[in-house]
PDB file of N, CA and C in Angstrom:
ATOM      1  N   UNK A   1     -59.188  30.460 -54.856  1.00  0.00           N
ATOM      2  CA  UNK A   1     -60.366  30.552 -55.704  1.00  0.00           C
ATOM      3  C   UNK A   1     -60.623  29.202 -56.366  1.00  0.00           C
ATOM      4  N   UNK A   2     -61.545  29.315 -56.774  1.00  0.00           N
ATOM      5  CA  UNK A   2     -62.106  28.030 -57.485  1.00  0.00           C
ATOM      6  C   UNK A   2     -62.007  27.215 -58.801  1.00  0.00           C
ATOM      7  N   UNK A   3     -61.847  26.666 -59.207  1.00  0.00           N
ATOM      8  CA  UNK A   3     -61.391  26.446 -60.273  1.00  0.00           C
ATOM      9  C   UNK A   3     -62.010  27.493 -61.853  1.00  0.00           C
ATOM     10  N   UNK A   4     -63.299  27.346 -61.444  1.00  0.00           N
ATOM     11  CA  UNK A   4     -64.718  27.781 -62.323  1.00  0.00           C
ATOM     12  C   UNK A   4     -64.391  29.527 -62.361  1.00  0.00           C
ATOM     13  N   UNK A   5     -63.836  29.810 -60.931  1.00  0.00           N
ATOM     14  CA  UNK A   5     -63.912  31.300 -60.795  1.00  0.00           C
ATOM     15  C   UNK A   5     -62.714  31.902 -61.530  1.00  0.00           C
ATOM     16  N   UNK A   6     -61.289  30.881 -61.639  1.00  0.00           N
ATOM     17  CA  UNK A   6     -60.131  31.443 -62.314  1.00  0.00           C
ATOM     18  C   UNK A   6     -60.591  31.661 -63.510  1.00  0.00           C
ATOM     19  N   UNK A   7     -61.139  29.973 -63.787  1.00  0.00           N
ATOM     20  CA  UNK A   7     -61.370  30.402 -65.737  1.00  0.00           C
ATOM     21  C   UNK A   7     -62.695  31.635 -66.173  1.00  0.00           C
ATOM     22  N   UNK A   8     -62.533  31.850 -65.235  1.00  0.00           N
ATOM     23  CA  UNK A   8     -64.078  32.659 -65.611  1.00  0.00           C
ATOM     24  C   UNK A   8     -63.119  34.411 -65.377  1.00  0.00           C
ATOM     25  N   UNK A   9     -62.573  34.353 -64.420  1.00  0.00           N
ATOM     26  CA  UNK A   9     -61.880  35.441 -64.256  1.00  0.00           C
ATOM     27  C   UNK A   9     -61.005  35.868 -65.376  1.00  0.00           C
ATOM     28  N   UNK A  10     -59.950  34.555 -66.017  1.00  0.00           N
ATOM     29  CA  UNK A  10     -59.478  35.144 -67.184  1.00  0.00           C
ATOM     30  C   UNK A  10     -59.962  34.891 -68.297  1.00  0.00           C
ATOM     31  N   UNK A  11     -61.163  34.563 -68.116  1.00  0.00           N
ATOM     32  CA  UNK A  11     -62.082  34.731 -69.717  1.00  0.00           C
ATOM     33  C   UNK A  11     -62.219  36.105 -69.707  1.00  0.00           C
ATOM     34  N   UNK A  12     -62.693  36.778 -68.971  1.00  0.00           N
ATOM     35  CA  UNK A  12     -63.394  38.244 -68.590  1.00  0.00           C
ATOM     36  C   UNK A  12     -61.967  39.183 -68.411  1.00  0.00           C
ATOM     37  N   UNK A  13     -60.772  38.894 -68.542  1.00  0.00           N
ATOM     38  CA  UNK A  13     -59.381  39.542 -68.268  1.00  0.00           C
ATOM     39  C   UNK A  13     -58.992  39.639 -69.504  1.00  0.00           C
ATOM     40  N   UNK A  14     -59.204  38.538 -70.159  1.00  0.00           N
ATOM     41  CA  UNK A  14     -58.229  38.579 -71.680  1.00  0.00           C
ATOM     42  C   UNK A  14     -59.559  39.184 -72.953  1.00  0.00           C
ATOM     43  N   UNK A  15     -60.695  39.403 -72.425  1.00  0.00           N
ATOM     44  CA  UNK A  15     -61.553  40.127 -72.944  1.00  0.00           C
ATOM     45  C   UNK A  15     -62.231  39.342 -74.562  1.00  0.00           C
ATOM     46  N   UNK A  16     -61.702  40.551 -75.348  1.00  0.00           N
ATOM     47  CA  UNK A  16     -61.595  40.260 -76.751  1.00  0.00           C
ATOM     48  C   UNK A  16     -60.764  40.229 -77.664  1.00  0.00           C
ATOM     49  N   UNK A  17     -59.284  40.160 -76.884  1.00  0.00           N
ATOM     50  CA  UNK A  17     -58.288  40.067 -77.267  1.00  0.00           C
ATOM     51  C   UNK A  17     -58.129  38.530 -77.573  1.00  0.00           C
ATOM     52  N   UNK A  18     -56.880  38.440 -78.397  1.00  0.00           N
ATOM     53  CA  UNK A  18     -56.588  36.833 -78.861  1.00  0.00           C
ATOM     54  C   UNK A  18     -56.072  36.329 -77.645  1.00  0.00           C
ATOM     55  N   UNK A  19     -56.204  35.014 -77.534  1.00  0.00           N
ATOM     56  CA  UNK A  19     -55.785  34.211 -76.228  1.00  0.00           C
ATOM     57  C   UNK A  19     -54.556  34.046 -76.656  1.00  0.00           C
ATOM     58  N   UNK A  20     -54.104  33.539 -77.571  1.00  0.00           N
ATOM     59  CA  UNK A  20     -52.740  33.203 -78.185  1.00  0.00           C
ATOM     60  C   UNK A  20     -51.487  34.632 -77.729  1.00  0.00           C
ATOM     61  N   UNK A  21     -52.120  35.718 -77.423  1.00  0.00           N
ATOM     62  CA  UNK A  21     -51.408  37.265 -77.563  1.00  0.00           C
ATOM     63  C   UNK A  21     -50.779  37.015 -76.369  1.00  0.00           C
ATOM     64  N   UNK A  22     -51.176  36.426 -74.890  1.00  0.00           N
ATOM     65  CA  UNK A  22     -51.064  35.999 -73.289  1.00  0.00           C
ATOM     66  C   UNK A  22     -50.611  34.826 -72.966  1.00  0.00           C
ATOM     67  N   UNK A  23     -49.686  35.227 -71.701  1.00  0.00           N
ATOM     68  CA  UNK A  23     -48.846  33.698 -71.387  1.00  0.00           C
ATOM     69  C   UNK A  23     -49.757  33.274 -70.540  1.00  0.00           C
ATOM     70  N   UNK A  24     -49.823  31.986 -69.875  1.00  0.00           N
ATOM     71  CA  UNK A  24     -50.127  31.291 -68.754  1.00  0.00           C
ATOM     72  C   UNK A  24     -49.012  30.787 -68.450  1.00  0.00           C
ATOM     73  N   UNK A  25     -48.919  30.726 -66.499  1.00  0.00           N
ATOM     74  CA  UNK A  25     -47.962  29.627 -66.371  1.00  0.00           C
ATOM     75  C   UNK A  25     -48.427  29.408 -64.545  1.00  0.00           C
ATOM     76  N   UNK A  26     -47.785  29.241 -63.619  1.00  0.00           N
ATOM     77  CA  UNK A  26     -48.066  28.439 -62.513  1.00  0.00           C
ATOM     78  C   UNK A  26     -47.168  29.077 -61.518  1.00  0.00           C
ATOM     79  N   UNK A  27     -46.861  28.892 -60.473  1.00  0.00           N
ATOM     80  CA  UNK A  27     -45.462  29.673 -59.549  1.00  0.00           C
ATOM     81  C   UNK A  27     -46.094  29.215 -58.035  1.00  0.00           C
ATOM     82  N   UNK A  28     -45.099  29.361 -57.302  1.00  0.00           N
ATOM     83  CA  UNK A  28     -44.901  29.459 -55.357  1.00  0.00           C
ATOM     84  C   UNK A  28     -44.556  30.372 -55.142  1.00  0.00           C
ATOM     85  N   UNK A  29     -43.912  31.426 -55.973  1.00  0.00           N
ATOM     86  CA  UNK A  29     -43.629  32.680 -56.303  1.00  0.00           C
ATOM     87  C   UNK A  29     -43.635  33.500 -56.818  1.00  0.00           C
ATOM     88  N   UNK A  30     -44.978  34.043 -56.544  1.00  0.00           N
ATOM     89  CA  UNK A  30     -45.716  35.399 -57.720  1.00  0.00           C
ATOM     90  C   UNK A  30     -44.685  36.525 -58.229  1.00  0.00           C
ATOM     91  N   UNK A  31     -43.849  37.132 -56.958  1.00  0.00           N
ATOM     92  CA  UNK A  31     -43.126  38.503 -56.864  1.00  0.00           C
ATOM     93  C   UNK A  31     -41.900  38.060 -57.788  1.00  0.00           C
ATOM     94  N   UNK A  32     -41.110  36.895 -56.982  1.00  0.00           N
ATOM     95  CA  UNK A  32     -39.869  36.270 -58.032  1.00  0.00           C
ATOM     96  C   UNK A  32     -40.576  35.790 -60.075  1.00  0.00           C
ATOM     97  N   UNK A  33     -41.648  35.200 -59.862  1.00  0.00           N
ATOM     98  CA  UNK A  33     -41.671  34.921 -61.436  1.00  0.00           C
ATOM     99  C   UNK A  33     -41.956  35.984 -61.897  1.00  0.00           C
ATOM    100  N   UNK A  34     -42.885  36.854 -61.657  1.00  0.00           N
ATOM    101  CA  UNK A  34     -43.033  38.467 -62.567  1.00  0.00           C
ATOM    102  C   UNK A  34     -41.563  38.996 -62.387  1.00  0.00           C
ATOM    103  N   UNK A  35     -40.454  39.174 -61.559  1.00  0.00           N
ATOM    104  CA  UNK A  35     -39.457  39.770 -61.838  1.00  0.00           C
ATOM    105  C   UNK A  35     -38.847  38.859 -62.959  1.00  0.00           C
ATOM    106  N   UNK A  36     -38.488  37.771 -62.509  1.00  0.00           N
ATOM    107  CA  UNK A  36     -37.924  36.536 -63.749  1.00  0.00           C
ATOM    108  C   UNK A  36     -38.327  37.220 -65.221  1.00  0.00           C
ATOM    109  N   UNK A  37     -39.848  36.900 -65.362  1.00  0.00           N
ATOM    110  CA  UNK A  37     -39.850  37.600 -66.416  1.00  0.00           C
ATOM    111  C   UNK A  37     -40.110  38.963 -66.691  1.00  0.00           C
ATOM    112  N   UNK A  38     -39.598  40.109 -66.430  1.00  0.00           N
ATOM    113  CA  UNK A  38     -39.438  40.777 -66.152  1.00  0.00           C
ATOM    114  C   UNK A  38     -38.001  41.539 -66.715  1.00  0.00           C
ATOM    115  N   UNK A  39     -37.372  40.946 -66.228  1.00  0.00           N
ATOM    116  CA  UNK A  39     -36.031  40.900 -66.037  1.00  0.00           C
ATOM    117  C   UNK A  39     -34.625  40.476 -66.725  1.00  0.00           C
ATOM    118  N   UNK A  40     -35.508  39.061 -66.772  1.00  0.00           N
ATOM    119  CA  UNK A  40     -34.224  38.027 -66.800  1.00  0.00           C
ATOM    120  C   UNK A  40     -35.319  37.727 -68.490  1.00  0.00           C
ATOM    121  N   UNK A  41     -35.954  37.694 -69.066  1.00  0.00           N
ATOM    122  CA  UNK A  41     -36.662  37.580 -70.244  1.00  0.00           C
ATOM    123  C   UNK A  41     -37.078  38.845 -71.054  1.00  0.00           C
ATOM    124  N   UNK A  42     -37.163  40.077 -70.008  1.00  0.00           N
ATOM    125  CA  UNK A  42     -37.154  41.654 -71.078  1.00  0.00           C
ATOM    126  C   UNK A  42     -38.964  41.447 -71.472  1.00  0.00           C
ATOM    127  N   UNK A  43     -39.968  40.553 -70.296  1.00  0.00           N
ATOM    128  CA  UNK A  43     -40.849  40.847 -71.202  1.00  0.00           C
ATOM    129  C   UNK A  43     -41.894  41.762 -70.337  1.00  0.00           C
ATOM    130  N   UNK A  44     -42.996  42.789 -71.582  1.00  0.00           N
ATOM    131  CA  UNK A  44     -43.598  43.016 -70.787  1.00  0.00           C
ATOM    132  C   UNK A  44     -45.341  42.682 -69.888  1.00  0.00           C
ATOM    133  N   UNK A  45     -44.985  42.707 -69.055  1.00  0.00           N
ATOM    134  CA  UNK A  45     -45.580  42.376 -67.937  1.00  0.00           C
ATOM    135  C   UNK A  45     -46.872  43.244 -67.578  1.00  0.00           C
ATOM    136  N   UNK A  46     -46.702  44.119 -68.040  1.00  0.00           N
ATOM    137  CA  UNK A  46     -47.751  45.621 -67.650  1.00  0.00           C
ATOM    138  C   UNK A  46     -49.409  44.708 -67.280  1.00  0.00           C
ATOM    139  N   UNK A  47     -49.746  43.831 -67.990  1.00  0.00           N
ATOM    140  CA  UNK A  47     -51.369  43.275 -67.707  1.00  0.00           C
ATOM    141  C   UNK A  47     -51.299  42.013 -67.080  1.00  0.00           C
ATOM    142  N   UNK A  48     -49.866  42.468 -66.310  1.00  0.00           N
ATOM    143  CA  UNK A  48     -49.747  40.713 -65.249  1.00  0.00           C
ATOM    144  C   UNK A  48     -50.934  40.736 -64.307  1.00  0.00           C
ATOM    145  N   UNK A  49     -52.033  39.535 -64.409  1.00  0.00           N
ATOM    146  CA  UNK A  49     -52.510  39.091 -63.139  1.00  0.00           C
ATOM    147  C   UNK A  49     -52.470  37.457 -62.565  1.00  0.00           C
ATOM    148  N   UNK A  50     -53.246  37.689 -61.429  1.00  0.00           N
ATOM    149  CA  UNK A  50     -52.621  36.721 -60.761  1.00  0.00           C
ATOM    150  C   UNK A  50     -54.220  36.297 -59.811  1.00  0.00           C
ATOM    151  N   UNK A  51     -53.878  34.678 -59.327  1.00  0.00           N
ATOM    152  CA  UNK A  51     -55.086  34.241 -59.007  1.00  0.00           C
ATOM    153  C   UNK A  51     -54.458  33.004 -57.918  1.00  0.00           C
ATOM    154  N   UNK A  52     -55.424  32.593 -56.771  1.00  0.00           N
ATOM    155  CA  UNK A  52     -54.620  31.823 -55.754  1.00  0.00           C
ATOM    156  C   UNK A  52     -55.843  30.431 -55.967  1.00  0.00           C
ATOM    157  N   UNK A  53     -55.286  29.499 -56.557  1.00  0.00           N
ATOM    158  CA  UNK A  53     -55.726  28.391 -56.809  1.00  0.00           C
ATOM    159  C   UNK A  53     -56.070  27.234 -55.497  1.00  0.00           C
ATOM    160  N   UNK A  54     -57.025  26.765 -55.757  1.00  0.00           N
ATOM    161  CA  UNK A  54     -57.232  25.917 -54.379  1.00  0.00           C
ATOM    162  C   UNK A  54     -56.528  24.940 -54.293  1.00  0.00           C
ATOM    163  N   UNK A  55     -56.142  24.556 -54.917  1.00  0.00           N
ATOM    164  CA  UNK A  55     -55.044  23.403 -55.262  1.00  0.00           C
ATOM    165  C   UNK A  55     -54.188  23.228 -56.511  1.00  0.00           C
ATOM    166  N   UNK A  56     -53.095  22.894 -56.545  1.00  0.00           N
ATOM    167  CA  UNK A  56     -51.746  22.792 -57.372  1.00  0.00           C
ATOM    168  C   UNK A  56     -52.592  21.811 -58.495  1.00  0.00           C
ATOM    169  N   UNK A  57     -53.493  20.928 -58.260  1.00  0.00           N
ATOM    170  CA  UNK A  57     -54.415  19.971 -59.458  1.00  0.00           C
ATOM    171  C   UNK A  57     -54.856  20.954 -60.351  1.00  0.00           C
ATOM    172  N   UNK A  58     -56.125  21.540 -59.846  1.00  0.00           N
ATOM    173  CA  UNK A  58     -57.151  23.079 -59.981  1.00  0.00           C
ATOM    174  C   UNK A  58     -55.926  23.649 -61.043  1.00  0.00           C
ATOM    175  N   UNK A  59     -54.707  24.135 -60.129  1.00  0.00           N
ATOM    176  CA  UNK A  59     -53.638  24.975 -61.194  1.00  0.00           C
ATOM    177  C   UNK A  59     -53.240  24.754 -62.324  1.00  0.00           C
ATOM    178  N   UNK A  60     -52.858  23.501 -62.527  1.00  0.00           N
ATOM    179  CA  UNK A  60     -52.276  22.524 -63.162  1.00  0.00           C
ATOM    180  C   UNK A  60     -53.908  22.125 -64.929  1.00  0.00           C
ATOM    181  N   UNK A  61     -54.773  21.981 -63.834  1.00  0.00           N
ATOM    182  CA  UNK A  61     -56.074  22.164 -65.258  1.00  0.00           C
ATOM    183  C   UNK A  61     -55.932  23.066 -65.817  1.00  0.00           C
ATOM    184  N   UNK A  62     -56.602  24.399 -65.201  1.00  0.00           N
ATOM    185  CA  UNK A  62     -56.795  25.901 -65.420  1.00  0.00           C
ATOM    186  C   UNK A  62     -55.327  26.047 -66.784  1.00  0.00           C
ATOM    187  N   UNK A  63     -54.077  25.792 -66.316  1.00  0.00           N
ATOM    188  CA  UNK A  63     -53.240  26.504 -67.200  1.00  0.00           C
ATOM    189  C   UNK A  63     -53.213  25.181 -68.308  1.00  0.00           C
ATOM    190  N   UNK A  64     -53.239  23.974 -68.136  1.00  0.00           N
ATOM    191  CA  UNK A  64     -53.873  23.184 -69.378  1.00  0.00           C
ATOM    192  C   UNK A  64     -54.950  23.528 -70.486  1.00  0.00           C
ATOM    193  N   UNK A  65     -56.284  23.958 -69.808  1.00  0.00           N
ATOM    194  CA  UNK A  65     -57.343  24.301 -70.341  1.00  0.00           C
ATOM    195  C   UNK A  65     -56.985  25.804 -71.205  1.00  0.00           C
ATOM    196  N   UNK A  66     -56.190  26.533 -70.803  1.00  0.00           N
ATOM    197  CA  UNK A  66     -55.207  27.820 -71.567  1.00  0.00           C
ATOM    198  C   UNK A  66     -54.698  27.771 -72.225  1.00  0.00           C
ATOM    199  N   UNK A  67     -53.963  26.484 -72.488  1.00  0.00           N
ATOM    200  CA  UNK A  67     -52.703  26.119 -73.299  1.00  0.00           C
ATOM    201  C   UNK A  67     -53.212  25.214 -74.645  1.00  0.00           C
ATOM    202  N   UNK A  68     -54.118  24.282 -74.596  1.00  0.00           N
ATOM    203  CA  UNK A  68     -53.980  23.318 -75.345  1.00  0.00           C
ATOM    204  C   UNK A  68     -55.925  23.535 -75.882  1.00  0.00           C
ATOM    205  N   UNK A  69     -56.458  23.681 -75.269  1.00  0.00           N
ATOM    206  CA  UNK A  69     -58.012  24.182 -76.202  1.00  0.00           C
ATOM    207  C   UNK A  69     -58.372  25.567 -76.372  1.00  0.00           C
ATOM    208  N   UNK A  70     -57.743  26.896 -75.616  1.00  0.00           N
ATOM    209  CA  UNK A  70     -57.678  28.407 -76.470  1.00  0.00           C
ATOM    210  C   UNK A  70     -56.892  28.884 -76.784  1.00  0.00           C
ATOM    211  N   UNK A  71     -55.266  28.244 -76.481  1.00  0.00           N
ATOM    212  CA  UNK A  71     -54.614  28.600 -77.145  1.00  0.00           C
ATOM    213  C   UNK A  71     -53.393  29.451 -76.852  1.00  0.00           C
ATOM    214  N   UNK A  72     -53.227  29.425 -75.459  1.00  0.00           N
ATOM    215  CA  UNK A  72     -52.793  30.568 -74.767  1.00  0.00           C
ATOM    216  C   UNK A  72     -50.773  29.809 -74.921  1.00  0.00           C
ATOM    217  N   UNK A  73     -50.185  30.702 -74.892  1.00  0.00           N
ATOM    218  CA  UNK A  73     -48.868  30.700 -74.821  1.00  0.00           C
ATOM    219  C   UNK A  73     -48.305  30.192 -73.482  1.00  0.00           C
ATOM    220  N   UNK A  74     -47.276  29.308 -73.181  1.00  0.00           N
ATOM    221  CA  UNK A  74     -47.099  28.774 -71.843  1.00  0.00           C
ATOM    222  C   UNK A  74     -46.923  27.459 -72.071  1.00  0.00           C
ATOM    223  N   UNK A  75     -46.079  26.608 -70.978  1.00  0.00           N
ATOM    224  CA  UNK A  75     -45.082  25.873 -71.100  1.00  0.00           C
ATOM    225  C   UNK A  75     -45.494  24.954 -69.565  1.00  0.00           C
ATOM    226  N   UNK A  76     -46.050  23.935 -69.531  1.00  0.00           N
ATOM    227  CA  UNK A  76     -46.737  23.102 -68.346  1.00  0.00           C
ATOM    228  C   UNK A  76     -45.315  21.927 -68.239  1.00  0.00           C
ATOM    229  N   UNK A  77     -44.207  22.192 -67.845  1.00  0.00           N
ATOM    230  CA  UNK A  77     -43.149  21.979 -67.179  1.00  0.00           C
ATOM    231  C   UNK A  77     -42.368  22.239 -66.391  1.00  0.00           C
ATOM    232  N   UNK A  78     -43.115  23.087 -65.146  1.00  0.00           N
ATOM    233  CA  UNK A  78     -42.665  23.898 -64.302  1.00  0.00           C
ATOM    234  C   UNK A  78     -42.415  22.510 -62.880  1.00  0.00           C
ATOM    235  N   UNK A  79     -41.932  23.153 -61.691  1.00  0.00           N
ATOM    236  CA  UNK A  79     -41.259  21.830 -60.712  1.00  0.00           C
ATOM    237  C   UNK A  79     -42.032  22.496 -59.882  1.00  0.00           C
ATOM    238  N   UNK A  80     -43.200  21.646 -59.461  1.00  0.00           N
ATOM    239  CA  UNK A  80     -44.442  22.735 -58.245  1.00  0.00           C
ATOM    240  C   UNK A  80     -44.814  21.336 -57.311  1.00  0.00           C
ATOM    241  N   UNK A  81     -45.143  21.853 -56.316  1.00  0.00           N
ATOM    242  CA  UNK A  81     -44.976  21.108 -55.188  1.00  0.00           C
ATOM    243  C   UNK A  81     -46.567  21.362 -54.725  1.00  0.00           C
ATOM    244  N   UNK A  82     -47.350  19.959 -54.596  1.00  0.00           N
ATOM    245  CA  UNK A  82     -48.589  20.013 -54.484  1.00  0.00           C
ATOM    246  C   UNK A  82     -48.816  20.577 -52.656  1.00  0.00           C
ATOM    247  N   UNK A  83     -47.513  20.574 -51.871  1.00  0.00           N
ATOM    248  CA  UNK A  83     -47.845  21.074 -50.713  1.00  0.00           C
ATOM    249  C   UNK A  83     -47.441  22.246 -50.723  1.00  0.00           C
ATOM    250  N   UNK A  84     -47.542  23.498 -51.430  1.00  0.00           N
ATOM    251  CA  UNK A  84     -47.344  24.730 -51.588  1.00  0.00           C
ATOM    252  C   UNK A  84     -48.405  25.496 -52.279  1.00  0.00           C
ATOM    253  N   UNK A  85     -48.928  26.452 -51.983  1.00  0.00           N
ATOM    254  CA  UNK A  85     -49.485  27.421 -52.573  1.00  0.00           C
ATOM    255  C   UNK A  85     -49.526  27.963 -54.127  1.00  0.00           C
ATOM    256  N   UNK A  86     -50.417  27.359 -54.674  1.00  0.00           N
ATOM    257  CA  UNK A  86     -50.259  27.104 -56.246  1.00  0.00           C
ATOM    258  C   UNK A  86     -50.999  28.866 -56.665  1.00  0.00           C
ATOM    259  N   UNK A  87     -50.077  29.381 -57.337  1.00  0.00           N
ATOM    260  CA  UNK A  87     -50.881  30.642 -58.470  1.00  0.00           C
ATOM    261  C   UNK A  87     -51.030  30.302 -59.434  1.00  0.00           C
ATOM    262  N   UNK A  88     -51.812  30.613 -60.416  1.00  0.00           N
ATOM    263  CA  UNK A  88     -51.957  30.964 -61.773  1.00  0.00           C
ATOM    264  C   UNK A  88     -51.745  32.474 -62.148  1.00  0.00           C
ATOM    265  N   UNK A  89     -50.730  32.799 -63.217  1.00  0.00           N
ATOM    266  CA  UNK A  89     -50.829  33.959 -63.643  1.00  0.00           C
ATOM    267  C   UNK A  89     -50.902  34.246 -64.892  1.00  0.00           C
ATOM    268  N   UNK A  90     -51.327  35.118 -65.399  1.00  0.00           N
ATOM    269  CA  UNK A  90     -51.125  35.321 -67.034  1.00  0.00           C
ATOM    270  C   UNK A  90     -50.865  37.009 -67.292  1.00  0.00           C
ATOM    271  N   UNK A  91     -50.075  37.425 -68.310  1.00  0.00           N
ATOM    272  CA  UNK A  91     -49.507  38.597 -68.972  1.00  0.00           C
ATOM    273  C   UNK A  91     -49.456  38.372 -70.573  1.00  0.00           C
TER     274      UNK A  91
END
C-alpha cells in the first residue's frame, strides 16, 4: 500500500481514540512480532492491525509520522532490511 493509504488507514483505525493509547512499530514478521508481543511482553493485542508497505523508506516515515507529530507509542530502532518486506502495525 501506499504511503498516503497507510496513514489514512490508521487515521480511520485509531478513530477517536487518543493516538498516544496505540503502539506503532515495523517487522519482516507480522505472525512472530504479534506473538513477541503477545507473549513474551503480556500485551494486549486484541486491535492488532497490520498494513504491507511499499517500501521499508514508506515504513520507516509512516511509523515516524506516528511517533513524533501524533504521538503514538513505539520505538524506531528496530534492525529491518530494506530488501525485505516492510509491515507497519499498530495495537
Amino acid at each position: 500500500m501506499t504511503k498516503q493509504s497507510i496513514i489514512d488507514a490508521i487515521n480511520t483505525r485509531i478513530g477517536k481514540t487518543s493516538y498516544g493509547a496505540w503502539r506503532i512499530g515495523l517487522t519482516h514478521d507480522p505472525a512472530g512480532r504479534k506473538t513477541y508481543w503477545k507473549d513474551s511482553e503480556s500485551k494486549d493485542i486484541y486491535c492488532w492491525s497490520l498494513w504491507t508497505a511499499d517500501s521499508l523508506s514508506d515504513a520507516q516515515d509512516i511509523e515516524n509520522y506516528f511517533i513524533n507529530v501524533k504521538g503514538m507509542t513505539g520505538g524506531m530502532d528496530g534492525d529491518m532490511d530494506s530488501s525485505k518486506t516492510a509491515y507497519v502495525y499498530i495495537f
